[in-house]
PDB file of N, CA and C in Angstrom:
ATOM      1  N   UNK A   1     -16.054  37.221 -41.278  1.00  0.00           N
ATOM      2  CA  UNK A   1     -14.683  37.652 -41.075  1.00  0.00           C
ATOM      3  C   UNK A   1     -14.665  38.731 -39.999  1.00  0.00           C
ATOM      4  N   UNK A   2     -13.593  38.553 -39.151  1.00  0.00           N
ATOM      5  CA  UNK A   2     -13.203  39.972 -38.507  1.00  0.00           C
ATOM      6  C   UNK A   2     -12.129  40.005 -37.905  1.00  0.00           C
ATOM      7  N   UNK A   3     -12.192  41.551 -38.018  1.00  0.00           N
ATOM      8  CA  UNK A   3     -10.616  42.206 -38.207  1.00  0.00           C
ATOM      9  C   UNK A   3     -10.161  42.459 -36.526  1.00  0.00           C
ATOM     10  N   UNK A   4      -9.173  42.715 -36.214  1.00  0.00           N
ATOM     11  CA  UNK A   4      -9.087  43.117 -35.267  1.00  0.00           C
ATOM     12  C   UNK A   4      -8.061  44.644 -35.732  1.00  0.00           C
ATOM     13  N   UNK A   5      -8.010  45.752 -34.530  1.00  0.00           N
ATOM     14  CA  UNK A   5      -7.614  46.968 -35.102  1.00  0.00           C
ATOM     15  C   UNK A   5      -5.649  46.899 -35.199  1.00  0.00           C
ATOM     16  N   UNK A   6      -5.473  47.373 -36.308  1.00  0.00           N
ATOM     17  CA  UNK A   6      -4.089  47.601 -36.287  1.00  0.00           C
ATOM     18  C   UNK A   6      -3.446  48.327 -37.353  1.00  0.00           C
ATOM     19  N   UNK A   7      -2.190  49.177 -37.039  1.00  0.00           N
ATOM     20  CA  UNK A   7      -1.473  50.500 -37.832  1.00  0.00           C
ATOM     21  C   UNK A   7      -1.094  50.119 -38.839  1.00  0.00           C
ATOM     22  N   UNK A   8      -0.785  48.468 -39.133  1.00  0.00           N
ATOM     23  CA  UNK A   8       0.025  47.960 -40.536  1.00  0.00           C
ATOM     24  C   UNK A   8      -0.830  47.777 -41.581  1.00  0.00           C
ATOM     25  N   UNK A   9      -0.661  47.367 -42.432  1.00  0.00           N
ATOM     26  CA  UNK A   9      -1.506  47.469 -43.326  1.00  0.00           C
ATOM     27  C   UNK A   9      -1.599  48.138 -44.352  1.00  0.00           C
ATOM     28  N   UNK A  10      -1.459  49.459 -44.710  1.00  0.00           N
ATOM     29  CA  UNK A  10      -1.791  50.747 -45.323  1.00  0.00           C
ATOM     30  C   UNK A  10      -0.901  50.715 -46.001  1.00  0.00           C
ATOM     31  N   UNK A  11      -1.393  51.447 -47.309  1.00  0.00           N
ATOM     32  CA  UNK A  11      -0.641  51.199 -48.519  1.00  0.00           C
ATOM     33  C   UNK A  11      -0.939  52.655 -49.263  1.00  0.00           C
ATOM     34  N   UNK A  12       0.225  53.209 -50.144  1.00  0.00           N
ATOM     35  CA  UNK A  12       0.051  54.708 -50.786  1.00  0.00           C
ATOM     36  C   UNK A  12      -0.928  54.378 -52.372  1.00  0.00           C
ATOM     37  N   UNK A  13      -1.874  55.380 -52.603  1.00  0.00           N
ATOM     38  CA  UNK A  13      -2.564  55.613 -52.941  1.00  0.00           C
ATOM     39  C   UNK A  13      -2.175  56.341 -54.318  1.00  0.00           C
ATOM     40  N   UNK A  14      -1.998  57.568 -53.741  1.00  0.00           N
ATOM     41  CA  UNK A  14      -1.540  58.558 -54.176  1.00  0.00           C
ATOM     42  C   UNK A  14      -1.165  59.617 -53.365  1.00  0.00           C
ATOM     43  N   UNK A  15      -0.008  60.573 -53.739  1.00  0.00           N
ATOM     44  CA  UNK A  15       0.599  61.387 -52.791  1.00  0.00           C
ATOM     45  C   UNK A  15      -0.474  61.679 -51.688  1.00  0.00           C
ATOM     46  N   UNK A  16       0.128  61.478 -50.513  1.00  0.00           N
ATOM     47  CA  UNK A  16      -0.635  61.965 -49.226  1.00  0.00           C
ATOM     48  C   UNK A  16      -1.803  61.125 -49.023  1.00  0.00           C
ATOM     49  N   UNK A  17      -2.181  60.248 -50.269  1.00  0.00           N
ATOM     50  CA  UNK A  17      -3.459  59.504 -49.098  1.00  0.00           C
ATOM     51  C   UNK A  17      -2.548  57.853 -49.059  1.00  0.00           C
ATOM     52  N   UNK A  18      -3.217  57.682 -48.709  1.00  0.00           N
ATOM     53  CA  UNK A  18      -3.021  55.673 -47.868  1.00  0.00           C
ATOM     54  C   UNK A  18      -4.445  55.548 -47.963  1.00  0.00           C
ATOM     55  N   UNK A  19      -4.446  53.941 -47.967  1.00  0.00           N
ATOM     56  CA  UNK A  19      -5.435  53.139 -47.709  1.00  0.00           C
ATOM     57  C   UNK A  19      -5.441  52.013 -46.728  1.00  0.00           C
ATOM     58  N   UNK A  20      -6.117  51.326 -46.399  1.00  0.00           N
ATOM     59  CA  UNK A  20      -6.046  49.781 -45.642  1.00  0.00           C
ATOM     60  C   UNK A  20      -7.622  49.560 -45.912  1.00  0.00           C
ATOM     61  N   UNK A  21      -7.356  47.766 -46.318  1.00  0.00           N
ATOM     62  CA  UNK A  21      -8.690  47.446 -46.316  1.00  0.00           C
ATOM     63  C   UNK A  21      -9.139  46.731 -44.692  1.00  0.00           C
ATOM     64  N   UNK A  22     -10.007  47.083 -44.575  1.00  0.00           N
ATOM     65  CA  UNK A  22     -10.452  46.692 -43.094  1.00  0.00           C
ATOM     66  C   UNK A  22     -10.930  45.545 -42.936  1.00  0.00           C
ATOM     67  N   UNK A  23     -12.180  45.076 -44.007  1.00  0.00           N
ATOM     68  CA  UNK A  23     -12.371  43.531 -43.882  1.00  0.00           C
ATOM     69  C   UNK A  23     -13.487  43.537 -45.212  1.00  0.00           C
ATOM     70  N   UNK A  24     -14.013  42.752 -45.874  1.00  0.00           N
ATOM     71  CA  UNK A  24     -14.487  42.218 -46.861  1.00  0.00           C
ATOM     72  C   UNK A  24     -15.431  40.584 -46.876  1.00  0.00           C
ATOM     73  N   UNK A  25     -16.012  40.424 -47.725  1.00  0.00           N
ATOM     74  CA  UNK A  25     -16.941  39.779 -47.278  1.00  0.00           C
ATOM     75  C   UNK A  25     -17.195  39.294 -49.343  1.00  0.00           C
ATOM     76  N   UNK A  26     -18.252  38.457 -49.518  1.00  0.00           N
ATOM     77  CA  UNK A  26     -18.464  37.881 -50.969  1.00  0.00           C
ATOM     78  C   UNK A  26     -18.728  39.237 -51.611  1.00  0.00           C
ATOM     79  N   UNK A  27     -19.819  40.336 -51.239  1.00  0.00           N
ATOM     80  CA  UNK A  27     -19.982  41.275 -51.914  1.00  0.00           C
ATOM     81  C   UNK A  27     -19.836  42.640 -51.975  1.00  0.00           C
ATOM     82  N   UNK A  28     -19.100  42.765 -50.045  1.00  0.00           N
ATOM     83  CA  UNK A  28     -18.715  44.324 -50.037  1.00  0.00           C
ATOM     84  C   UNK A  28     -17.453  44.250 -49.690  1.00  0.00           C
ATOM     85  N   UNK A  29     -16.616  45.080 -49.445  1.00  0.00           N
ATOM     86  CA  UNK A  29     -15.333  45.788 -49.080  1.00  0.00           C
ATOM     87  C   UNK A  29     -15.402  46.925 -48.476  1.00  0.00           C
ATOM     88  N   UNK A  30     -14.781  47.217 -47.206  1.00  0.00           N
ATOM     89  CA  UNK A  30     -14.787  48.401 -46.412  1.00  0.00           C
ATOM     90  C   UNK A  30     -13.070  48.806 -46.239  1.00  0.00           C
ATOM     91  N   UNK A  31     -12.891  49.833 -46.798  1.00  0.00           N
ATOM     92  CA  UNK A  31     -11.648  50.359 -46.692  1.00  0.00           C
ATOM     93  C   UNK A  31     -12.015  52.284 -46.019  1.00  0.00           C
ATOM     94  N   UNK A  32     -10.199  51.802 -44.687  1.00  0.00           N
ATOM     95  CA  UNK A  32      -9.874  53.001 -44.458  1.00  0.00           C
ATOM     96  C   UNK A  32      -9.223  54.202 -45.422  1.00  0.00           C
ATOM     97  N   UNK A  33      -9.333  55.578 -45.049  1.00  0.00           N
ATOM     98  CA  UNK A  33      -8.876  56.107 -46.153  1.00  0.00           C
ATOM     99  C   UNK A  33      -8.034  56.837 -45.080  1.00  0.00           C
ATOM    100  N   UNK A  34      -6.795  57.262 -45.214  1.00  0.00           N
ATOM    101  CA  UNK A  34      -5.812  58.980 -44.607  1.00  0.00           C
ATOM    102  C   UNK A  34      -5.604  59.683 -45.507  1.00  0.00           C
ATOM    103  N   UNK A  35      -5.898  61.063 -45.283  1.00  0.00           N
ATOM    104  CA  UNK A  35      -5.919  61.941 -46.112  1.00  0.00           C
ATOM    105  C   UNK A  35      -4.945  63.317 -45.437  1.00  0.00           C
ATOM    106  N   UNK A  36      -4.101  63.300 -46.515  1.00  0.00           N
ATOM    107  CA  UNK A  36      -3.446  64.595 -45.635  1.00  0.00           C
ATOM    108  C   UNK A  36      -3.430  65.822 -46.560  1.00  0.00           C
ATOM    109  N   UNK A  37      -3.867  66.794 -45.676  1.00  0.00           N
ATOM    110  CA  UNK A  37      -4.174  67.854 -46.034  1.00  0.00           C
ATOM    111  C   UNK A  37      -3.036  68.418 -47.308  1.00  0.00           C
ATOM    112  N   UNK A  38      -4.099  68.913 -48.442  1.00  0.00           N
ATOM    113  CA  UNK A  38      -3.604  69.538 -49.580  1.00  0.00           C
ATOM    114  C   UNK A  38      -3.238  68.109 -50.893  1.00  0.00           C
ATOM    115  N   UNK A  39      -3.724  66.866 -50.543  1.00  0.00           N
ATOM    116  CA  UNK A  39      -3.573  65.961 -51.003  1.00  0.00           C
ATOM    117  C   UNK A  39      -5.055  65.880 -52.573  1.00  0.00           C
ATOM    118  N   UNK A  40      -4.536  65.260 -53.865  1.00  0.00           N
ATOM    119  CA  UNK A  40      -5.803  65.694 -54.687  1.00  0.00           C
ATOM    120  C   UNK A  40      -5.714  64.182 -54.845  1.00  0.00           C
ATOM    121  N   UNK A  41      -7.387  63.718 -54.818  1.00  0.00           N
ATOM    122  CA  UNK A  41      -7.652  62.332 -55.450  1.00  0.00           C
ATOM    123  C   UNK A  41      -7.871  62.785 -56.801  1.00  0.00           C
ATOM    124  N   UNK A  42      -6.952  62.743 -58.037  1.00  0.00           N
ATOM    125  CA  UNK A  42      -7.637  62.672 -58.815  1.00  0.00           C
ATOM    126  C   UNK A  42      -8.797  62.439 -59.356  1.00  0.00           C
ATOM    127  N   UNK A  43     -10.137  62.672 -61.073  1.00  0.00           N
ATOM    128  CA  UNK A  43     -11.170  62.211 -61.391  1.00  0.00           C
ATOM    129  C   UNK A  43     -10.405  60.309 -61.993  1.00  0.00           C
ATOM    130  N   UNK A  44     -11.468  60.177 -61.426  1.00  0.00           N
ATOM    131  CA  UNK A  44     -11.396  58.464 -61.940  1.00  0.00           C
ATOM    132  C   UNK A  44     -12.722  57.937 -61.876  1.00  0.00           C
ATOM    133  N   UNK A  45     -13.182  57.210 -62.340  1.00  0.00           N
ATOM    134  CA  UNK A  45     -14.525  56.218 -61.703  1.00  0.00           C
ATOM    135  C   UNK A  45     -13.782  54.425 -62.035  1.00  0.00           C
ATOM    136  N   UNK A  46     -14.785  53.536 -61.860  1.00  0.00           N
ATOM    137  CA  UNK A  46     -14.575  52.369 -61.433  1.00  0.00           C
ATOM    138  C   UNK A  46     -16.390  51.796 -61.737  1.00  0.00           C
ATOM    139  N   UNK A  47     -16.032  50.646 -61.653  1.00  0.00           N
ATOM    140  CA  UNK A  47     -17.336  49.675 -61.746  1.00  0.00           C
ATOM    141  C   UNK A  47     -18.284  49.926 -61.013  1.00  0.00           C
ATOM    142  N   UNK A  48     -17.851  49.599 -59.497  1.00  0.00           N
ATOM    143  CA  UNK A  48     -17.733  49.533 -57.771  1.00  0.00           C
ATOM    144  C   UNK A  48     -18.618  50.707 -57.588  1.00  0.00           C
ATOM    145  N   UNK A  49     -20.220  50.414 -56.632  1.00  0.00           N
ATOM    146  CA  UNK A  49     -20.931  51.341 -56.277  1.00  0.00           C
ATOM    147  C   UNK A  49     -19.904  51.630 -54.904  1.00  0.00           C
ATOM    148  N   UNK A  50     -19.943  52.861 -54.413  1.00  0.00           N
ATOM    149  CA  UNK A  50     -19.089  53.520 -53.251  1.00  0.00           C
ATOM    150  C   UNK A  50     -19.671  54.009 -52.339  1.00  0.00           C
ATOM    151  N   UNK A  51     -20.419  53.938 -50.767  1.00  0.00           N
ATOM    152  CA  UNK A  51     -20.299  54.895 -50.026  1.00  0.00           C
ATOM    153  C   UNK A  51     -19.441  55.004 -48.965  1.00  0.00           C
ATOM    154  N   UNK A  52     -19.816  56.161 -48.826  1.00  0.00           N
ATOM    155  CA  UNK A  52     -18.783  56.549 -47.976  1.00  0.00           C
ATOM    156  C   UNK A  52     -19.165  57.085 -46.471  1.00  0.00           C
ATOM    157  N   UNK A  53     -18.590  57.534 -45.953  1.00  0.00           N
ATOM    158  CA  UNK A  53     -18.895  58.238 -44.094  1.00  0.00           C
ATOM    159  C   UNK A  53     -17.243  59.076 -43.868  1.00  0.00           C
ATOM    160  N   UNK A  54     -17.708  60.517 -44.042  1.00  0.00           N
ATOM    161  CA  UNK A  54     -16.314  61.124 -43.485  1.00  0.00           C
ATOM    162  C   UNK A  54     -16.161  60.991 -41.723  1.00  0.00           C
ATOM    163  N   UNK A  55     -15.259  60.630 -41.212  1.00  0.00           N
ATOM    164  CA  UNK A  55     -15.380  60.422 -39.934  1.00  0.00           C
ATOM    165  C   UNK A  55     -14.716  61.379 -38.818  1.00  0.00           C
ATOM    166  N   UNK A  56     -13.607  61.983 -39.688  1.00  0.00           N
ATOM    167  CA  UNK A  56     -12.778  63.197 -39.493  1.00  0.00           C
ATOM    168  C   UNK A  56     -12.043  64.331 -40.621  1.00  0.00           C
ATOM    169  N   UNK A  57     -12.204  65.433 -40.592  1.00  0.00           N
ATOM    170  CA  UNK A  57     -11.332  66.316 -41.549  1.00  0.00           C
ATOM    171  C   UNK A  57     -12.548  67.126 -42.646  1.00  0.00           C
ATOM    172  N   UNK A  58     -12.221  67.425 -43.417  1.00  0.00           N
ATOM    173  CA  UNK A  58     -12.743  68.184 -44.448  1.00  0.00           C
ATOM    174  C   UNK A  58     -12.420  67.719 -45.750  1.00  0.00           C
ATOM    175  N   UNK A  59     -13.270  67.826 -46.905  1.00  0.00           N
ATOM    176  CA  UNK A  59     -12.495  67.481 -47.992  1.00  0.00           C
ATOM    177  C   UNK A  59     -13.545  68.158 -49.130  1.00  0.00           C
ATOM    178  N   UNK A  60     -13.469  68.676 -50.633  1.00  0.00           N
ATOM    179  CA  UNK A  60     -14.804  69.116 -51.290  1.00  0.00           C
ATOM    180  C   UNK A  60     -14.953  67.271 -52.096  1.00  0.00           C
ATOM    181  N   UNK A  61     -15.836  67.154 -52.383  1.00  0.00           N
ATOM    182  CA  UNK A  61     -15.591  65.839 -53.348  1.00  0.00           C
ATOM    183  C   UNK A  61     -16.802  66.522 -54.735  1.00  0.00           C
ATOM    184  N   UNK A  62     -16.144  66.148 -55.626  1.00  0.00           N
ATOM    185  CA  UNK A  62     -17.029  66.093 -56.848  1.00  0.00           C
ATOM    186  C   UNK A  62     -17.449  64.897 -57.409  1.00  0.00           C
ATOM    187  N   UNK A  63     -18.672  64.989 -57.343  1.00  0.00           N
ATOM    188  CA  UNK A  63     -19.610  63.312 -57.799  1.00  0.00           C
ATOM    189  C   UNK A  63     -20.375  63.708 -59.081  1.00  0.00           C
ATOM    190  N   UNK A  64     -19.182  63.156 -60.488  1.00  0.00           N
ATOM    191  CA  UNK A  64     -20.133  64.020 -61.566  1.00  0.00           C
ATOM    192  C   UNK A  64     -19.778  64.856 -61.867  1.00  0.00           C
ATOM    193  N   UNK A  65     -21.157  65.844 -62.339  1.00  0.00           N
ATOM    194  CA  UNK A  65     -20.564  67.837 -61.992  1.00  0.00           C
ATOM    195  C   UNK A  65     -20.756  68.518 -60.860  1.00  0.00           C
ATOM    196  N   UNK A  66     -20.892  67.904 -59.603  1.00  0.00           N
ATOM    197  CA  UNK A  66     -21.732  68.160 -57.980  1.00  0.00           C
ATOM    198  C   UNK A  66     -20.937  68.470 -57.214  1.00  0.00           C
ATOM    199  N   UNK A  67     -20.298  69.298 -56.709  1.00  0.00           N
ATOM    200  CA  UNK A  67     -18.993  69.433 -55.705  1.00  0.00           C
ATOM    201  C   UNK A  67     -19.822  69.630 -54.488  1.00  0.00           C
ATOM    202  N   UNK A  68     -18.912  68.804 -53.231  1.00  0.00           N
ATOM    203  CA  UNK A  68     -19.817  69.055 -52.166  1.00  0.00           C
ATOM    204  C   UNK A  68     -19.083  69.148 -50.988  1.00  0.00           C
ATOM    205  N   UNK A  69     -19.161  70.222 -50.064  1.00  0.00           N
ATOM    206  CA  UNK A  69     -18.247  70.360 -48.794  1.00  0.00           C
ATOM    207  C   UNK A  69     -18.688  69.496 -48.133  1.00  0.00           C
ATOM    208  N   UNK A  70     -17.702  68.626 -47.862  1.00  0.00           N
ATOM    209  CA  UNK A  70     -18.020  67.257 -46.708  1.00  0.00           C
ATOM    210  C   UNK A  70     -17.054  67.622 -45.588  1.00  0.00           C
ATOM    211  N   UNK A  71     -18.037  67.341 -44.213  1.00  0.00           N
ATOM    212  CA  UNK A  71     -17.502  67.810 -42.579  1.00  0.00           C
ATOM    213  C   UNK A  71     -17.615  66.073 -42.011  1.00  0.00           C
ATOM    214  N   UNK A  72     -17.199  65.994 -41.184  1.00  0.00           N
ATOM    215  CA  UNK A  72     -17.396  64.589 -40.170  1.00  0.00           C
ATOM    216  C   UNK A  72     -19.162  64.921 -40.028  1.00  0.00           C
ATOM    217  N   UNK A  73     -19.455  63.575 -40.270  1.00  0.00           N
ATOM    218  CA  UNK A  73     -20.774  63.119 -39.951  1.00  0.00           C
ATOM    219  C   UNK A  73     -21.171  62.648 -41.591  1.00  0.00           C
ATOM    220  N   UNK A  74     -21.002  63.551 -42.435  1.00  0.00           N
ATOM    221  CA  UNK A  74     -21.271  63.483 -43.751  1.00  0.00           C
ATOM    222  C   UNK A  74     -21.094  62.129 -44.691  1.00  0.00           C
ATOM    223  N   UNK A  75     -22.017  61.716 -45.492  1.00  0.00           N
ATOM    224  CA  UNK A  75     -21.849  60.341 -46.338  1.00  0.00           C
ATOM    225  C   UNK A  75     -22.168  60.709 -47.671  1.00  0.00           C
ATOM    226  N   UNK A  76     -22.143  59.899 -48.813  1.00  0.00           N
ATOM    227  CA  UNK A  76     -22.306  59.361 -50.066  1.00  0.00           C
ATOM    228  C   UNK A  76     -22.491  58.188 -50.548  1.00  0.00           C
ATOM    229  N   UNK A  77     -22.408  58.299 -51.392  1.00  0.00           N
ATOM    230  CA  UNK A  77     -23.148  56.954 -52.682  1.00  0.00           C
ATOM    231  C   UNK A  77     -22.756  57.285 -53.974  1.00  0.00           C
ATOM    232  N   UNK A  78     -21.629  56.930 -54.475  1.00  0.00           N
ATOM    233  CA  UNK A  78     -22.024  57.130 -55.892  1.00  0.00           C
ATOM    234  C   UNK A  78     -21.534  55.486 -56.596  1.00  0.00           C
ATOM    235  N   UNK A  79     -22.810  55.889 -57.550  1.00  0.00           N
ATOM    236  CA  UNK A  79     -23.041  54.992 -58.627  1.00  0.00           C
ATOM    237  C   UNK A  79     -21.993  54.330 -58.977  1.00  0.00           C
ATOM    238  N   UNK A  80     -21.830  53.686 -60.023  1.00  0.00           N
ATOM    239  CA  UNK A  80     -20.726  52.440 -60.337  1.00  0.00           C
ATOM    240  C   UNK A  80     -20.347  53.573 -62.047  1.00  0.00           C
ATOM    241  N   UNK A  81     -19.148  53.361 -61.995  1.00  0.00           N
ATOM    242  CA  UNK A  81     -19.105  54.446 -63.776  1.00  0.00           C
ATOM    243  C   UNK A  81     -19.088  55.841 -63.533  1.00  0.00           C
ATOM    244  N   UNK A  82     -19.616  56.344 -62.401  1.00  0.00           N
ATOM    245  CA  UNK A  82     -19.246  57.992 -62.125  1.00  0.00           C
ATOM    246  C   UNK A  82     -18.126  58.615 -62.028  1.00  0.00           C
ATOM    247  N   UNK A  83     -17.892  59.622 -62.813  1.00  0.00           N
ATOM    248  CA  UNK A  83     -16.500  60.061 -62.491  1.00  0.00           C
ATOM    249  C   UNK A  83     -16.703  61.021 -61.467  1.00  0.00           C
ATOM    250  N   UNK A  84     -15.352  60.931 -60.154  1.00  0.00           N
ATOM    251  CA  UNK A  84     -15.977  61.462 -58.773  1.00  0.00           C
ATOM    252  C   UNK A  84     -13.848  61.735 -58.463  1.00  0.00           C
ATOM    253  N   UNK A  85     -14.064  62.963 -57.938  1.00  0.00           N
ATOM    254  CA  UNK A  85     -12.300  63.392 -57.358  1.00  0.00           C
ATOM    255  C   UNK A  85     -12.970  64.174 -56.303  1.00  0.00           C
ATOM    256  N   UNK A  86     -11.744  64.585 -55.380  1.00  0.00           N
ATOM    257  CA  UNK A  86     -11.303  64.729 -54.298  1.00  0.00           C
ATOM    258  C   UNK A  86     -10.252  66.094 -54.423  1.00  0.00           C
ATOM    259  N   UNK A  87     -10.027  66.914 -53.455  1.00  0.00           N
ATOM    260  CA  UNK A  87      -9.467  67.543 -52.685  1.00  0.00           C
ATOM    261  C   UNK A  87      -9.768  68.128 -51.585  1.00  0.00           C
ATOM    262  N   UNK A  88      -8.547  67.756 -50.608  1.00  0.00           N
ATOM    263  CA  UNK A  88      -8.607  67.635 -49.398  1.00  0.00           C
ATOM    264  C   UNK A  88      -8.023  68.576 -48.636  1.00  0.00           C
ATOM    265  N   UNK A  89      -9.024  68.923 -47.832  1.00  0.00           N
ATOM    266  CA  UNK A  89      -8.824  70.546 -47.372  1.00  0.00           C
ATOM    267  C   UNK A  89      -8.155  70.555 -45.574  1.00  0.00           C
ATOM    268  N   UNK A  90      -8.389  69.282 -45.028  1.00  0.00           N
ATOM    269  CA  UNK A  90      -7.286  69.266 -44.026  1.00  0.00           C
ATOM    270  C   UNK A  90      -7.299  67.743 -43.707  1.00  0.00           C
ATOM    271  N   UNK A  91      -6.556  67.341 -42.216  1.00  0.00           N
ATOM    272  CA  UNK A  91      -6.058  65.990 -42.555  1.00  0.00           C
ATOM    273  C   UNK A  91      -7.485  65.497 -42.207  1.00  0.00           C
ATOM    274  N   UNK A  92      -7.785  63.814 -43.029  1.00  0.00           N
ATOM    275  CA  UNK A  92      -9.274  63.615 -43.186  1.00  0.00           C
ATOM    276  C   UNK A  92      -8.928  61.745 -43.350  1.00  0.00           C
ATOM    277  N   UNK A  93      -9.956  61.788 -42.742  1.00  0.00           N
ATOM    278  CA  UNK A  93     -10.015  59.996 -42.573  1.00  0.00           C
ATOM    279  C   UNK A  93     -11.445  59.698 -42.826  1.00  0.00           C
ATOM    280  N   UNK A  94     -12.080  58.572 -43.872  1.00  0.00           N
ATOM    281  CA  UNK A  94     -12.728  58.245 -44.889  1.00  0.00           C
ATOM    282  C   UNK A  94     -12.774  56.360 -44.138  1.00  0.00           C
ATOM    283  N   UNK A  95     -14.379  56.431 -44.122  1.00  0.00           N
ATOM    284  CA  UNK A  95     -14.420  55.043 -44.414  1.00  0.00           C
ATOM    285  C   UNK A  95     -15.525  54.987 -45.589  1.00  0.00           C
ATOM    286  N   UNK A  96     -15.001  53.822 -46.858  1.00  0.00           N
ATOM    287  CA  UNK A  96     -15.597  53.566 -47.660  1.00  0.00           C
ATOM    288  C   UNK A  96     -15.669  51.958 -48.125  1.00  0.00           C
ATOM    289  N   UNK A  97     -17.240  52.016 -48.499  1.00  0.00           N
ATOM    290  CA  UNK A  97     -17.476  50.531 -48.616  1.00  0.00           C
ATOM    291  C   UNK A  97     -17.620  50.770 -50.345  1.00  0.00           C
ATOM    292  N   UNK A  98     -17.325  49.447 -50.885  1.00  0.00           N
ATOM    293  CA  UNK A  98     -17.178  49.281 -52.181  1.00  0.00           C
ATOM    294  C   UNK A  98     -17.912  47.823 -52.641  1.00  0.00           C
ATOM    295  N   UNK A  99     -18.731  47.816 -53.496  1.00  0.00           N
ATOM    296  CA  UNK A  99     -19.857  46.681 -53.920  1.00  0.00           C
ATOM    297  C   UNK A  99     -20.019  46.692 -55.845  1.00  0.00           C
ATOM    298  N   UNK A 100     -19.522  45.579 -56.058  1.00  0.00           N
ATOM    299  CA  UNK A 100     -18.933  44.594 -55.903  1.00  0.00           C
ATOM    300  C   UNK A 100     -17.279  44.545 -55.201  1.00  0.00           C
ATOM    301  N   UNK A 101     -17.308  43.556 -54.471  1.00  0.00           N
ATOM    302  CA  UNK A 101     -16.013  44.180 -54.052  1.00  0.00           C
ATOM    303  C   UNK A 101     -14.423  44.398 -54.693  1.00  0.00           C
ATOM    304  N   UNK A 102     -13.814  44.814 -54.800  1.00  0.00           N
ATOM    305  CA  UNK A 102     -12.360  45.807 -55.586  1.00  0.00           C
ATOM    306  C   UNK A 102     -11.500  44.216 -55.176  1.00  0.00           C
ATOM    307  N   UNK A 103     -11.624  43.645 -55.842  1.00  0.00           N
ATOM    308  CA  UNK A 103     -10.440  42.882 -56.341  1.00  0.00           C
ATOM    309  C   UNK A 103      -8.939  43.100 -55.898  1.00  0.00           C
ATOM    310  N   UNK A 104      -8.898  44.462 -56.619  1.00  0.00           N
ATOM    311  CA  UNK A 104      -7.650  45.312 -56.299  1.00  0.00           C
ATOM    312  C   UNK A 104      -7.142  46.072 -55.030  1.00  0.00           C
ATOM    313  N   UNK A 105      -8.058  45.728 -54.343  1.00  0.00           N
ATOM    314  CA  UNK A 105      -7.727  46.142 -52.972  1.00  0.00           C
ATOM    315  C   UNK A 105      -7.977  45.287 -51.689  1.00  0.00           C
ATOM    316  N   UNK A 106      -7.997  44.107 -52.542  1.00  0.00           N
ATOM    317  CA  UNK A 106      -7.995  42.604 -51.881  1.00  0.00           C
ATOM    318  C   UNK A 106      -6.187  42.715 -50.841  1.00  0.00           C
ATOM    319  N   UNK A 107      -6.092  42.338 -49.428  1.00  0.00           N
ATOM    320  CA  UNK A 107      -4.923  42.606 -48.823  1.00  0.00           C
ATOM    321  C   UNK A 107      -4.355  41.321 -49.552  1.00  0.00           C
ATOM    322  N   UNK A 108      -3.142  41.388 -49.725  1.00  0.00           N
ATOM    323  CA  UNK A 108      -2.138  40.315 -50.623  1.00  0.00           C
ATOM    324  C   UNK A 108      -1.743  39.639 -48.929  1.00  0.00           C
ATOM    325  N   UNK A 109      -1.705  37.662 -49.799  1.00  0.00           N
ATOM    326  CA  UNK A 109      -2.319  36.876 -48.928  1.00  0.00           C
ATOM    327  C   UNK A 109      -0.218  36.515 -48.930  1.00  0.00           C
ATOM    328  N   UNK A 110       0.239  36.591 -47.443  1.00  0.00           N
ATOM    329  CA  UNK A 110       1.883  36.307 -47.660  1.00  0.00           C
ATOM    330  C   UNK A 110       2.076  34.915 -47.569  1.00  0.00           C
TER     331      UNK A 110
END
C-alpha cells in the first residue's frame, strides 16, 4: 500500500489531539498524531504493542510508573496491556506504529 501526503483525513481524539492513519499493512499500522499544546492523553492501555518517534514538540509521557521528557528525535515501545498517558507541553506531532494492527483506527472505507 501507499499513501500519498494529504491534510484530510484526521479525526479528534480527544480535546486538542487528532489523528490520521497514514497507511497499514496485515500486521502494522502507522498513525499521525497533532498535539496541541496543554492537551492530556489520558491513562489507557490497549492490546497493540506501540512505538513511537516524536518528530516535533515536547510532551512528558508515562509508560507504567516511568515519566519521560520526550524532545524531537526521541522514540518508544511500549508493550501491549501497559497503561501509558500523555501531557503535552507544546504543539507536538507523533508518529506511531501499532502491531497488531487497531482495527479501530482502520480509515472508514466510503
Amino acid at each position: 500500500m501507499f499513501q500519498k501526503q494529504s491534510e484530510q483525513g484526521y479525526n479528534a481524539v480527544v480535546d486538542k489531539i487528532r489523528m490520521k492513519t497514514l497507511t497499514y499493512g496485515e500486521k502494522t499500522l502507522m498513525v499521525e498524531f497533532q498535539m496541541e499544546k496543554g492537551a492530556l492523553l489520558p491513562r489507557h492501555s490497549h492490546p497493540h504493542e506501540q512505538t513511537g518517534y516524536l518528530v516535533s514538540g515536547r510532551m512528558e509521557l508515562t509508560i507504567d510508573a516511568e515519566t519521560y521528557q520526550v524532545k524531537p528525535g526521541d522514540s518508544w515501545c511500549i508493550a501491549g496491556n501497559i497503561e501509558h498517558n500523555a501531557v503535552i507541553l507544546e504543539d507536538t506531532i507523533a508518529i506511531e506504529v501499532f502491531s497488531p494492527v487497531r482495527t479501530d483506527y482502520l480509515p472508514l472505507k466510503s
